[in-house]
PDB file of N, CA and C in Angstrom:
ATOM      1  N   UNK A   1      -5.496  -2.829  57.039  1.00  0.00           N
ATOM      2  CA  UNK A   1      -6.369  -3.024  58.138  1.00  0.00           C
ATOM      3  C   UNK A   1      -7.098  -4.359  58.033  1.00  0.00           C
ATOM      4  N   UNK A   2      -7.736  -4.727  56.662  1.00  0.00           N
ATOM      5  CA  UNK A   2      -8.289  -5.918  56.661  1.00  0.00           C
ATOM      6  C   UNK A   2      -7.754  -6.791  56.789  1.00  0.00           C
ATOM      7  N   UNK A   3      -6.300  -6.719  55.536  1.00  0.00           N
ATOM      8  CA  UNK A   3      -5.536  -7.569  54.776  1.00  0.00           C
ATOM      9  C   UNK A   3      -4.272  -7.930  56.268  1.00  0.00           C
ATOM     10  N   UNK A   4      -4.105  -9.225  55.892  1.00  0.00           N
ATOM     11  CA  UNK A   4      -3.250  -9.609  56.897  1.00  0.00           C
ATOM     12  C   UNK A   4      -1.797  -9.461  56.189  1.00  0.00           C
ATOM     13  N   UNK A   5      -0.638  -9.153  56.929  1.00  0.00           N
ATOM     14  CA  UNK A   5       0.432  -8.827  56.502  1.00  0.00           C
ATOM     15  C   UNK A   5       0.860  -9.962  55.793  1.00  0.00           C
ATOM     16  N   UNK A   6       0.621 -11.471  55.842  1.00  0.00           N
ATOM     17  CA  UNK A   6       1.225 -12.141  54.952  1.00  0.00           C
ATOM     18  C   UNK A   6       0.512 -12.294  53.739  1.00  0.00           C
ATOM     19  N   UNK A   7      -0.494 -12.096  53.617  1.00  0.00           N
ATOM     20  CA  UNK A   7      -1.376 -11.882  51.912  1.00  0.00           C
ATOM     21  C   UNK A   7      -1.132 -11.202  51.135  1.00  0.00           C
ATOM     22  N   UNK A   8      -0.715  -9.860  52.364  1.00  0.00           N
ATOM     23  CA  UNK A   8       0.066  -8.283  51.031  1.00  0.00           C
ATOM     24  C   UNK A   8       1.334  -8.856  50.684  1.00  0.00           C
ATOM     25  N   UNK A   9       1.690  -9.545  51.650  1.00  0.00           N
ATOM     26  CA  UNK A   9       3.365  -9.741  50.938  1.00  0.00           C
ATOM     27  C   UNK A   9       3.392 -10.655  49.797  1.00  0.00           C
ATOM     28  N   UNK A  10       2.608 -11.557  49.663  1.00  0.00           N
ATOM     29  CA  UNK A  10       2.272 -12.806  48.650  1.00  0.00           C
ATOM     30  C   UNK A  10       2.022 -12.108  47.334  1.00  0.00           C
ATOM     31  N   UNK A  11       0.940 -11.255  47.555  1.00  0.00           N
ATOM     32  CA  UNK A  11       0.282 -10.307  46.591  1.00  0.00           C
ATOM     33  C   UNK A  11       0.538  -9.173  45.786  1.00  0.00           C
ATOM     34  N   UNK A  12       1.996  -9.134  45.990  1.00  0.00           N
ATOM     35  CA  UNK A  12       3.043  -8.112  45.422  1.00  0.00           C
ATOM     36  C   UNK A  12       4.307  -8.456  45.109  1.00  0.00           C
ATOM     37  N   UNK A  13       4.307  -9.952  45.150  1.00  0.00           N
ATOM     38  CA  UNK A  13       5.544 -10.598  44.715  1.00  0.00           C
ATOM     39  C   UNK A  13       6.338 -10.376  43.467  1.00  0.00           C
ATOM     40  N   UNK A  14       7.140 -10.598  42.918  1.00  0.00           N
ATOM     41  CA  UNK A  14       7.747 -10.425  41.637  1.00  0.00           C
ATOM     42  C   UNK A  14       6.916 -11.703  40.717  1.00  0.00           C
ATOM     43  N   UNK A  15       6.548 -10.957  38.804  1.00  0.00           N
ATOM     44  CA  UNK A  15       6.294 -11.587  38.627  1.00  0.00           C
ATOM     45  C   UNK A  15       6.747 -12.540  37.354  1.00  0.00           C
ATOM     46  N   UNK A  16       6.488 -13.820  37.660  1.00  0.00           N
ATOM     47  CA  UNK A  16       6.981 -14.833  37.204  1.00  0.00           C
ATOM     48  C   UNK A  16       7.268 -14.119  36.007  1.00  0.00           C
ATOM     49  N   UNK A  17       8.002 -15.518  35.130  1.00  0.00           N
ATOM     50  CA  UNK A  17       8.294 -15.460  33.759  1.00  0.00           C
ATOM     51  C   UNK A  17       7.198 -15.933  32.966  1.00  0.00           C
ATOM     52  N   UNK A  18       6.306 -16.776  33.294  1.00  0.00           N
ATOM     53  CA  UNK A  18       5.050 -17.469  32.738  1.00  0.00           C
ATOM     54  C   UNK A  18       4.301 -16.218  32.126  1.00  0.00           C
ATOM     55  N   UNK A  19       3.901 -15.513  33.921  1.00  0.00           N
ATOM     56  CA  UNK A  19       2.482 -14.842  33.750  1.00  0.00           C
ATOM     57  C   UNK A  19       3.146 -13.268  33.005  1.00  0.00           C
ATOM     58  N   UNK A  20       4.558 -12.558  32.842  1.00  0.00           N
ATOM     59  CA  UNK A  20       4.630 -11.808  31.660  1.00  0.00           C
ATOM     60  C   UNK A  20       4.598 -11.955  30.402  1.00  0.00           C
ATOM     61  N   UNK A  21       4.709 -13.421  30.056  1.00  0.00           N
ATOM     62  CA  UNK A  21       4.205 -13.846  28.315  1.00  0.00           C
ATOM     63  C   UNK A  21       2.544 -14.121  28.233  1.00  0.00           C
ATOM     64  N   UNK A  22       2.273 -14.744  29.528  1.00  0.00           N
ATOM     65  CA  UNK A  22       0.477 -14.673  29.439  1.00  0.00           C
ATOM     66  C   UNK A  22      -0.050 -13.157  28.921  1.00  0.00           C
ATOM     67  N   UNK A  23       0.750 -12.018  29.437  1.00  0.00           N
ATOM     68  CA  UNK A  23       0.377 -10.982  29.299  1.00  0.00           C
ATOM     69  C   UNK A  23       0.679 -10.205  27.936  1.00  0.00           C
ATOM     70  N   UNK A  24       1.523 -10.800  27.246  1.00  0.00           N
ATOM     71  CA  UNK A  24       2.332 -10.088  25.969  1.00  0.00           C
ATOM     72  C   UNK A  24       1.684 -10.923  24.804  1.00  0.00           C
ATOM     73  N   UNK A  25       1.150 -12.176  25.316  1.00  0.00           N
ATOM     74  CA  UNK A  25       0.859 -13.277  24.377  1.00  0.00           C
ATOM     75  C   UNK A  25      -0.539 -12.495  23.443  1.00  0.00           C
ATOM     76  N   UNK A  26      -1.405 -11.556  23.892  1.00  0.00           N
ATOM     77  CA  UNK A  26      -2.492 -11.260  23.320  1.00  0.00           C
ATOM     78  C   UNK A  26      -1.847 -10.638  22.572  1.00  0.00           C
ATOM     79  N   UNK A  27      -1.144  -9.181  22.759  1.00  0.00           N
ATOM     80  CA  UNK A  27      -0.579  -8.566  21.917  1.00  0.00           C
ATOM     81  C   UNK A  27       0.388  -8.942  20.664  1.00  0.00           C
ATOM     82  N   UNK A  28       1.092  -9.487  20.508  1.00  0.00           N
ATOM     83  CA  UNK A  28       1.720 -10.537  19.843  1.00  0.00           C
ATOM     84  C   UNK A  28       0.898 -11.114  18.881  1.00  0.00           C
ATOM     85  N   UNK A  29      -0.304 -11.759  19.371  1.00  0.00           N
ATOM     86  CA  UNK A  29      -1.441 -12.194  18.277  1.00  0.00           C
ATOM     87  C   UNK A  29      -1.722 -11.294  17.533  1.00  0.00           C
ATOM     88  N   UNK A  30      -2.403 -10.243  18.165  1.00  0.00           N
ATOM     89  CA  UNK A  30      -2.925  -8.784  17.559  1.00  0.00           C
ATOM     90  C   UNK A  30      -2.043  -8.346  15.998  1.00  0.00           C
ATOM     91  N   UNK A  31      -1.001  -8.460  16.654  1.00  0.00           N
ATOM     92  CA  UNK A  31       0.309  -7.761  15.866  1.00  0.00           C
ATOM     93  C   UNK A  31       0.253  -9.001  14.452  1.00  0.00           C
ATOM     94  N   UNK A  32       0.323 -10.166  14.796  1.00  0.00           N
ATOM     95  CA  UNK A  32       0.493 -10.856  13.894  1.00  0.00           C
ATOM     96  C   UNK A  32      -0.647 -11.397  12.978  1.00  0.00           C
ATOM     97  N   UNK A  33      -1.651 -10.778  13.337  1.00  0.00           N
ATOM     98  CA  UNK A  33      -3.455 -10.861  12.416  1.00  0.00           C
ATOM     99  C   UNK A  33      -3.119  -9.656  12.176  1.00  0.00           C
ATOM    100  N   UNK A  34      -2.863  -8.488  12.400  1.00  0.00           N
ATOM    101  CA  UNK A  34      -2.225  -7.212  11.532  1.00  0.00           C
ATOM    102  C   UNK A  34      -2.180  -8.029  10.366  1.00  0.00           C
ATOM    103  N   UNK A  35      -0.334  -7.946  10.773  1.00  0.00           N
ATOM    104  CA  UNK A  35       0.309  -7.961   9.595  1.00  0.00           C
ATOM    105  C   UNK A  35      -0.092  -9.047   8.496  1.00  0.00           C
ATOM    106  N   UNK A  36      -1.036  -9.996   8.296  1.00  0.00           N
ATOM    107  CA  UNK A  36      -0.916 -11.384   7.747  1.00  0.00           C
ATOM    108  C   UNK A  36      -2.632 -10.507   7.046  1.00  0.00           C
ATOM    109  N   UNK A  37      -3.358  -9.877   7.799  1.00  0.00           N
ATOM    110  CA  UNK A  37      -4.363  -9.497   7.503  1.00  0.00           C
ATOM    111  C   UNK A  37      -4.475  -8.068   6.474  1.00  0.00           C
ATOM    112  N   UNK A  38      -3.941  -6.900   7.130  1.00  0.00           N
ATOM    113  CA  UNK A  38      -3.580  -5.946   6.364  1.00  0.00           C
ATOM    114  C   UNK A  38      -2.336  -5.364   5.824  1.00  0.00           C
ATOM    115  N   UNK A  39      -1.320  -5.580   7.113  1.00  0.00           N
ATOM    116  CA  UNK A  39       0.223  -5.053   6.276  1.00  0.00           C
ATOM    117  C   UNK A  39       0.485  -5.808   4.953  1.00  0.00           C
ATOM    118  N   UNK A  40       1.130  -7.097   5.226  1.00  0.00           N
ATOM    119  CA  UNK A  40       1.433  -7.937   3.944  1.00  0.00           C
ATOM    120  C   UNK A  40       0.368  -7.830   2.584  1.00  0.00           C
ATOM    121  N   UNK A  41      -0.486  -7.986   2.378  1.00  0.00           N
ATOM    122  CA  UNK A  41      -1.787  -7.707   1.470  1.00  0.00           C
ATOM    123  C   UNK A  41      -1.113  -6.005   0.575  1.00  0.00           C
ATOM    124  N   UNK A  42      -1.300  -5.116   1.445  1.00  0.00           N
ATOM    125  CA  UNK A  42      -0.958  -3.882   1.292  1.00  0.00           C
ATOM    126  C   UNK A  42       0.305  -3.423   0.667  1.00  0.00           C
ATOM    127  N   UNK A  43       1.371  -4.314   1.132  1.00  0.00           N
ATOM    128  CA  UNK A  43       2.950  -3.948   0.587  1.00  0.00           C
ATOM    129  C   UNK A  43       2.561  -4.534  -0.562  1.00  0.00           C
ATOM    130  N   UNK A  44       1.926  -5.621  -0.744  1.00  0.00           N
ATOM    131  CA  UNK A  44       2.132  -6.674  -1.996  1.00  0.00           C
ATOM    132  C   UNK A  44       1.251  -5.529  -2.915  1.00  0.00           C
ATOM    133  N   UNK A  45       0.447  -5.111  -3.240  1.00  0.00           N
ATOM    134  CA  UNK A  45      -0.512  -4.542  -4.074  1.00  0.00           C
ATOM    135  C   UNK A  45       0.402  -3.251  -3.931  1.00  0.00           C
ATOM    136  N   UNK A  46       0.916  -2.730  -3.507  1.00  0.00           N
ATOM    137  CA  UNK A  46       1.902  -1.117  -3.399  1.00  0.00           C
ATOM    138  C   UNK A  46       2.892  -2.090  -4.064  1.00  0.00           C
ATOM    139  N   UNK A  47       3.494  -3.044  -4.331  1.00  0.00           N
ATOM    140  CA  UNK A  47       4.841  -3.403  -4.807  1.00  0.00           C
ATOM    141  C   UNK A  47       4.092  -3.337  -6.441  1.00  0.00           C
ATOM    142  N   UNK A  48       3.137  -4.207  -6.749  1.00  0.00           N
ATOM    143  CA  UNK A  48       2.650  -4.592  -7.981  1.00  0.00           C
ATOM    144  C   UNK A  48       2.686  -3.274  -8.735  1.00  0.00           C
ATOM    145  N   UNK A  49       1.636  -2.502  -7.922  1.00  0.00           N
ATOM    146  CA  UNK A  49       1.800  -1.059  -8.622  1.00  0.00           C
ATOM    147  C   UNK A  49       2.791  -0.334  -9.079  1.00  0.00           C
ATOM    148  N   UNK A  50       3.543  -0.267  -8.012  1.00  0.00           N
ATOM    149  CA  UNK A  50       4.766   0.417  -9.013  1.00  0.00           C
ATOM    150  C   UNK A  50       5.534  -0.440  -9.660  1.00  0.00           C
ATOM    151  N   UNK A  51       6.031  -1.844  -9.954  1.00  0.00           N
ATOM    152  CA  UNK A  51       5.909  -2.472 -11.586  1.00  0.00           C
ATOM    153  C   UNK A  51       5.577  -2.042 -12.103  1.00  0.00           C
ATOM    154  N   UNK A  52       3.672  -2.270 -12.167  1.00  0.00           N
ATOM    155  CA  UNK A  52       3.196  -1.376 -13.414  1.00  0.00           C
ATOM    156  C   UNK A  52       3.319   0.228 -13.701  1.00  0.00           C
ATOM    157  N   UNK A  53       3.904   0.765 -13.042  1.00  0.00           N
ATOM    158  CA  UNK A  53       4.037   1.852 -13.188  1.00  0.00           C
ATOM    159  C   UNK A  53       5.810   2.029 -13.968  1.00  0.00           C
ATOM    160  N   UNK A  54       6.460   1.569 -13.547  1.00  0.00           N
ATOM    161  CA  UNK A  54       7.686   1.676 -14.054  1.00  0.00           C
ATOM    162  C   UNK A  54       8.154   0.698 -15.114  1.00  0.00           C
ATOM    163  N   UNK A  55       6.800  -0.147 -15.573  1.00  0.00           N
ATOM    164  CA  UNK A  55       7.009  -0.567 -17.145  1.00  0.00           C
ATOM    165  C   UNK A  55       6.183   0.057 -17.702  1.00  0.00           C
ATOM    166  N   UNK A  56       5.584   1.341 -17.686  1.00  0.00           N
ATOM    167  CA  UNK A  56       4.971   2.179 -18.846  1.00  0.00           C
ATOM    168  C   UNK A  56       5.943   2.284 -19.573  1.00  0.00           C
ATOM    169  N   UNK A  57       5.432   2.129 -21.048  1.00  0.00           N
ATOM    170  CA  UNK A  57       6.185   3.102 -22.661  1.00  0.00           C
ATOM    171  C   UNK A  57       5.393   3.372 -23.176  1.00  0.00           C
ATOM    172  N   UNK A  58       5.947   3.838 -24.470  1.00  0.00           N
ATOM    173  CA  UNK A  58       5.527   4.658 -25.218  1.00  0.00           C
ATOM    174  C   UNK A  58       4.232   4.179 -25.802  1.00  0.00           C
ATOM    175  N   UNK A  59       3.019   4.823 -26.312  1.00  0.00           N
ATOM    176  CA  UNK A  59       2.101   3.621 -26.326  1.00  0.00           C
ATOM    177  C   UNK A  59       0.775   2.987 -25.350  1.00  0.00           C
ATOM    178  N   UNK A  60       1.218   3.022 -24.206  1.00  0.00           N
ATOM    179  CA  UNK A  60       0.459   2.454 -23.328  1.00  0.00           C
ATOM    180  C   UNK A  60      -0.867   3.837 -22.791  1.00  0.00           C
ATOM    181  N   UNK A  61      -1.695   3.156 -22.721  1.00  0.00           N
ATOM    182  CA  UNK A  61      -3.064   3.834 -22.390  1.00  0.00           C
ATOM    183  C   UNK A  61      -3.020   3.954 -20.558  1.00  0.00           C
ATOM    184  N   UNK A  62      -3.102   5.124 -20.097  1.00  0.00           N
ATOM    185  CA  UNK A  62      -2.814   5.335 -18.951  1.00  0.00           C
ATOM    186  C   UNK A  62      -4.062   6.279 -18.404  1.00  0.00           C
ATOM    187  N   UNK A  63      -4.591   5.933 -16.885  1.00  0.00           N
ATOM    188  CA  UNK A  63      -5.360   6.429 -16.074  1.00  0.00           C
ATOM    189  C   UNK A  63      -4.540   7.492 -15.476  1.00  0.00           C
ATOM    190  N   UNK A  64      -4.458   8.677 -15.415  1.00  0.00           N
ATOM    191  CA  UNK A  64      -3.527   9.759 -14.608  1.00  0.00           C
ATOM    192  C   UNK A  64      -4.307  10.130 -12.845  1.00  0.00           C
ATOM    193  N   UNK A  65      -3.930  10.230 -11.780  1.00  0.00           N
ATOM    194  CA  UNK A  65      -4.455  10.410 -10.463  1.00  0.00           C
ATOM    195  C   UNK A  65      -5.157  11.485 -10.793  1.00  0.00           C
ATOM    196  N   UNK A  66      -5.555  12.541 -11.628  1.00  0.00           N
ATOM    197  CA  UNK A  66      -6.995  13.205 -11.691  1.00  0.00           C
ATOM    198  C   UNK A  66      -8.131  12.195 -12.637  1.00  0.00           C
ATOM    199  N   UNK A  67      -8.108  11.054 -13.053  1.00  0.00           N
ATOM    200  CA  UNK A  67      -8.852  10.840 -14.093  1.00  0.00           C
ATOM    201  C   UNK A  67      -9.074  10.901 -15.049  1.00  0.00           C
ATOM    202  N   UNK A  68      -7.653  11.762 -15.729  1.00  0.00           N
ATOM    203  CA  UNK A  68      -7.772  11.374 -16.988  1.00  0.00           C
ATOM    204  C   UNK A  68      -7.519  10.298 -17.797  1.00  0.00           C
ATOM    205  N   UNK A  69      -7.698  10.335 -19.164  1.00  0.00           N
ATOM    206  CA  UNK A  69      -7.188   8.830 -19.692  1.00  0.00           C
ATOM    207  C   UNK A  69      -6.497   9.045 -20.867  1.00  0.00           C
ATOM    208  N   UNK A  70      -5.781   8.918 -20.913  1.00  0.00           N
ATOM    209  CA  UNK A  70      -4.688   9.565 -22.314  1.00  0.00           C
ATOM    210  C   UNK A  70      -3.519   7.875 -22.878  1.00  0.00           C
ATOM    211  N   UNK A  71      -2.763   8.394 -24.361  1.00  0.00           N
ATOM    212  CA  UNK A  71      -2.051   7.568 -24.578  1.00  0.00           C
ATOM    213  C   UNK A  71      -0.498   8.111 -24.240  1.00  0.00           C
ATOM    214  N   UNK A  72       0.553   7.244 -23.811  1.00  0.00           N
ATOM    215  CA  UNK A  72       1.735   8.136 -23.634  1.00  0.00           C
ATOM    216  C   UNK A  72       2.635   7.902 -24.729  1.00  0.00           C
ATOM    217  N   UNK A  73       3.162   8.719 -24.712  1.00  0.00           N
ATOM    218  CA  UNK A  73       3.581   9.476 -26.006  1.00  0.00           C
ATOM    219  C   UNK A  73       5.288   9.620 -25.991  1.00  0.00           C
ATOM    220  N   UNK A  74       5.611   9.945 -24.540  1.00  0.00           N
ATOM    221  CA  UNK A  74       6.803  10.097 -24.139  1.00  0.00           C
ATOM    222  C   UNK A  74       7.449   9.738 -22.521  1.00  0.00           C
ATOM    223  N   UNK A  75       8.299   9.079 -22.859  1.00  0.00           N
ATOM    224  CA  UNK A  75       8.211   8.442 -20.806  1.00  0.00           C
ATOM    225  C   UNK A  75       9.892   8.610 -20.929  1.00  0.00           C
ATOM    226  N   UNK A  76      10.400   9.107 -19.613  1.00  0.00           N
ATOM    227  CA  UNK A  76      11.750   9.340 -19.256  1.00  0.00           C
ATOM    228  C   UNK A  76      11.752   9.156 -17.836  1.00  0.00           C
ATOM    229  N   UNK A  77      12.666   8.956 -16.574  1.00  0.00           N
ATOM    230  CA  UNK A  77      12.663   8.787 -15.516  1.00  0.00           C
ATOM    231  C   UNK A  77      11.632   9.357 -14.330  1.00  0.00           C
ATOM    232  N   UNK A  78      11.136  10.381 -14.555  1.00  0.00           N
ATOM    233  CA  UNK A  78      10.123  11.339 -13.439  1.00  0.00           C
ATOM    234  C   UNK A  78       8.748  11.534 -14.723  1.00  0.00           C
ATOM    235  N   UNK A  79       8.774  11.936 -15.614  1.00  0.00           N
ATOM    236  CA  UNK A  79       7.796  12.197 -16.214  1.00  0.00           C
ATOM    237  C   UNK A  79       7.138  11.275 -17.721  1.00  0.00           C
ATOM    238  N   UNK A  80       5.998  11.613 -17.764  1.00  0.00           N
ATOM    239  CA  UNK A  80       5.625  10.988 -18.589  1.00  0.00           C
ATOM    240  C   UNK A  80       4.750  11.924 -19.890  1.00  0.00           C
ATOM    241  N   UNK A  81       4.861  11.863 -21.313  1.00  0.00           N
ATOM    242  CA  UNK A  81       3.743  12.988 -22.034  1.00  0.00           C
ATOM    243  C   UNK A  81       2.417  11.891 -22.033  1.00  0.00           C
ATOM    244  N   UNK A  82       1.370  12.841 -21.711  1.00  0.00           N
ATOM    245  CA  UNK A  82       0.198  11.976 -22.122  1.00  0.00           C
ATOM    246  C   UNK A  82      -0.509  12.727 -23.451  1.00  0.00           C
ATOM    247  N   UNK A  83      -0.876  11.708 -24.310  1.00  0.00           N
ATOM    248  CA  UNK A  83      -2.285  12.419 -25.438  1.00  0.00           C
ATOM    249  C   UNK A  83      -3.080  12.231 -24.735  1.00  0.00           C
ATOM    250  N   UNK A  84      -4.040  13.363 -24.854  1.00  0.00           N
ATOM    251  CA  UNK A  84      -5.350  13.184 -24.210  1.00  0.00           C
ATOM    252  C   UNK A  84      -6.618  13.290 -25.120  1.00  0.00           C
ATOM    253  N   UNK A  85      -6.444  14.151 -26.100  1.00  0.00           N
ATOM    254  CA  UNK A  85      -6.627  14.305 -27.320  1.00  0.00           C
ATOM    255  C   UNK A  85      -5.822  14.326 -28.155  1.00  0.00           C
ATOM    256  N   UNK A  86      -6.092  14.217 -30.031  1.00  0.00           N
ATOM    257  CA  UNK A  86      -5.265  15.008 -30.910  1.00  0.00           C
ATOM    258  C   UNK A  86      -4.773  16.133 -31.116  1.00  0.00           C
ATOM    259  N   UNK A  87      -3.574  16.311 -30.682  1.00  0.00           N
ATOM    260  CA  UNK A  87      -2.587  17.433 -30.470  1.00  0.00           C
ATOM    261  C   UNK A  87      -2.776  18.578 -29.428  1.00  0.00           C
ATOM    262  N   UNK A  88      -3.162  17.351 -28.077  1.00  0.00           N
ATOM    263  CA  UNK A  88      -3.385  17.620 -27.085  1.00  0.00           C
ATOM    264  C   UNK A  88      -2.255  16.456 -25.628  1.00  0.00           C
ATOM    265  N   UNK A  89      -1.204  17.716 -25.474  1.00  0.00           N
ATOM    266  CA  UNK A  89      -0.405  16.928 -24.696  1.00  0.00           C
ATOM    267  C   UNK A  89      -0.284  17.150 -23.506  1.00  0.00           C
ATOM    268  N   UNK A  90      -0.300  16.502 -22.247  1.00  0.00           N
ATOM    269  CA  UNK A  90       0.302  16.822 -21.056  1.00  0.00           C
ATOM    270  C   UNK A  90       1.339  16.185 -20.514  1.00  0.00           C
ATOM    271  N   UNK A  91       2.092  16.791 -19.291  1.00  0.00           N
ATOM    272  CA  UNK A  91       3.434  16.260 -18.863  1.00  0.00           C
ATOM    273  C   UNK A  91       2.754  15.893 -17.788  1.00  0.00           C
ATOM    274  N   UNK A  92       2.906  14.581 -17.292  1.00  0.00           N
ATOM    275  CA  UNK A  92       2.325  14.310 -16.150  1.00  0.00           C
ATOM    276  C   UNK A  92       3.764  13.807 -15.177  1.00  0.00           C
ATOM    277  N   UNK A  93       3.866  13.872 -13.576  1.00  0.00           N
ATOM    278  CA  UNK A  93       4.446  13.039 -13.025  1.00  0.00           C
ATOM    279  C   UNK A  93       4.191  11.518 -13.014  1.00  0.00           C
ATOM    280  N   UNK A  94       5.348  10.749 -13.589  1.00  0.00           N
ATOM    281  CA  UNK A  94       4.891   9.095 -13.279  1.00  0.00           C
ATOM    282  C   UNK A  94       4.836   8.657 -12.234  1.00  0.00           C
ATOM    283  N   UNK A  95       4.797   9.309 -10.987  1.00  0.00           N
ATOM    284  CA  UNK A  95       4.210   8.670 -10.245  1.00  0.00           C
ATOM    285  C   UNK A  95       3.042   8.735  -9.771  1.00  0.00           C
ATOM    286  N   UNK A  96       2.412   9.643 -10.415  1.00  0.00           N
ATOM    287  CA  UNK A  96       0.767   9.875 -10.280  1.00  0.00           C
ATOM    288  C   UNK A  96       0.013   8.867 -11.231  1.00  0.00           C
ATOM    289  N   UNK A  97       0.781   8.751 -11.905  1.00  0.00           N
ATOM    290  CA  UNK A  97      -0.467   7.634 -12.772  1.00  0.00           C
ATOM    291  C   UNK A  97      -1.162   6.488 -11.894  1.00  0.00           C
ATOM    292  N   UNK A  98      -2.344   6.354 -11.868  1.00  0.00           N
ATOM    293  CA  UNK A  98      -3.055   5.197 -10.889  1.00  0.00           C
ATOM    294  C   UNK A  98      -2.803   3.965 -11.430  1.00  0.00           C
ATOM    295  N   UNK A  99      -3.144   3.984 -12.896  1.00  0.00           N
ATOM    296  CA  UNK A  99      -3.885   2.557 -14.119  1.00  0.00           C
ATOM    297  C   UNK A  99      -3.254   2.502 -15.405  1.00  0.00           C
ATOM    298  N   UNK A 100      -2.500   1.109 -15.423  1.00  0.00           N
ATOM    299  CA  UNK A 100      -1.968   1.528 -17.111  1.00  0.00           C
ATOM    300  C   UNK A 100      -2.879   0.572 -17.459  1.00  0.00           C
ATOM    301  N   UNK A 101      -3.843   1.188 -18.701  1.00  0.00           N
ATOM    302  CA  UNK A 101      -4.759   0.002 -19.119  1.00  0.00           C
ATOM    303  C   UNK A 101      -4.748  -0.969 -20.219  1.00  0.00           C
ATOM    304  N   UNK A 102      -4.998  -2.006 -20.175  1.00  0.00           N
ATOM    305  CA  UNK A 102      -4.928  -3.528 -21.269  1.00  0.00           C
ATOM    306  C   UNK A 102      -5.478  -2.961 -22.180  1.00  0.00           C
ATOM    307  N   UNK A 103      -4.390  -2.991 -23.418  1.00  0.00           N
ATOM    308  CA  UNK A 103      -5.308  -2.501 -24.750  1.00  0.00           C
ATOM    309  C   UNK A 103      -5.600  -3.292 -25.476  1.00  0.00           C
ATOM    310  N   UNK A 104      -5.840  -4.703 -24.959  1.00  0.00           N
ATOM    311  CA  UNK A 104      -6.875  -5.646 -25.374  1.00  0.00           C
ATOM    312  C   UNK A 104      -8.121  -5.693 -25.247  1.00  0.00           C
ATOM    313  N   UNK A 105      -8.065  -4.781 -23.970  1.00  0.00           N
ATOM    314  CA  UNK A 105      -9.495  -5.269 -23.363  1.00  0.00           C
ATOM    315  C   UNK A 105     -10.676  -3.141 -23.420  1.00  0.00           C
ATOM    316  N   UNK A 106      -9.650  -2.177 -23.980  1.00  0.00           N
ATOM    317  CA  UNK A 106      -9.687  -0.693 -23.906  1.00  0.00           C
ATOM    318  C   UNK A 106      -9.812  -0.265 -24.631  1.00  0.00           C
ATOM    319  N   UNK A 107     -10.839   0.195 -24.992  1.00  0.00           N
ATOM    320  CA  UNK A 107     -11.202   1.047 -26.484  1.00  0.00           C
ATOM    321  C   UNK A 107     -10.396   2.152 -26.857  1.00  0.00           C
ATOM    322  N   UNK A 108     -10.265   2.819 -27.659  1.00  0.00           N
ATOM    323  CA  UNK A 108      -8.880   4.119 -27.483  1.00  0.00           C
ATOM    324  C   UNK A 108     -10.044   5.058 -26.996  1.00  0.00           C
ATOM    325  N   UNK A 109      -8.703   5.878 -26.457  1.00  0.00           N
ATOM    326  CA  UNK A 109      -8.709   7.055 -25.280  1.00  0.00           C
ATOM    327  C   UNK A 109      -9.489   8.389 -26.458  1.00  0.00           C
ATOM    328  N   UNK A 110      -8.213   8.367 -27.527  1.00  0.00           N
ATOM    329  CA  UNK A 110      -8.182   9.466 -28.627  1.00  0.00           C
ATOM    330  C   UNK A 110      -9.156   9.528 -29.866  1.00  0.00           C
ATOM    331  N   UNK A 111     -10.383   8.483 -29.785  1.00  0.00           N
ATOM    332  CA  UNK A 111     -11.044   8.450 -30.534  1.00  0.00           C
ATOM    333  C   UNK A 111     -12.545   9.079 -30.258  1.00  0.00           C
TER     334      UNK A 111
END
């Protein structure tokens, strides 16, 4: 009623190729301060970890995902023995361990 028939027709045209990347271009950013911000950061520290997790031996002073802190004693593909005390052993899954700790810098566990 207001609109004159040649304005609606202008105003519903197909649209360009420009103004659908004007429109995708924010998203695209978004996506790429993601990944540069939290994805990448995240894989890298999840990659490190399991290194350290899959060079535990025998020996090494280990944080277990409840908090404990024991020495391991025995390591094979899925599991690991921890001392937690003297002649005190548990079978833990290795992939629960959080922390294998520097026993340079770690007082013993078993003392």
């Amino acid at each position: 009623m207001f609109i004159t028939p040649a304005f609606a027709q202008t105003a519903g045209g197909q649209a360009s190729g420009a103004g659908i990347l004007v429109q995708m271009a924010p998203l695209v950013l978004i996506f790429v301060v993601f990944y540069f911000l939290l994805i990448r950061p995240q894989q890298k520290k999840m990659k490190a970890h399991k290194a350290k997790i899959d060079a535990v031996k025998k020996g090494d002073q280990v944080v277990t995902g409840g908090g404990l802190v024991g020495k391991v004693v025995r390591v094979d593909d899925i599991y690991v023995d921890v001392e937690l005390a003297p002649g005190m052993k548990v079978k833990a899954v290795k992939a629960t361990l959080t922390d294998v700790i520097d026993p340079m810098t770690a007082k013993p566990a078993n003392d």
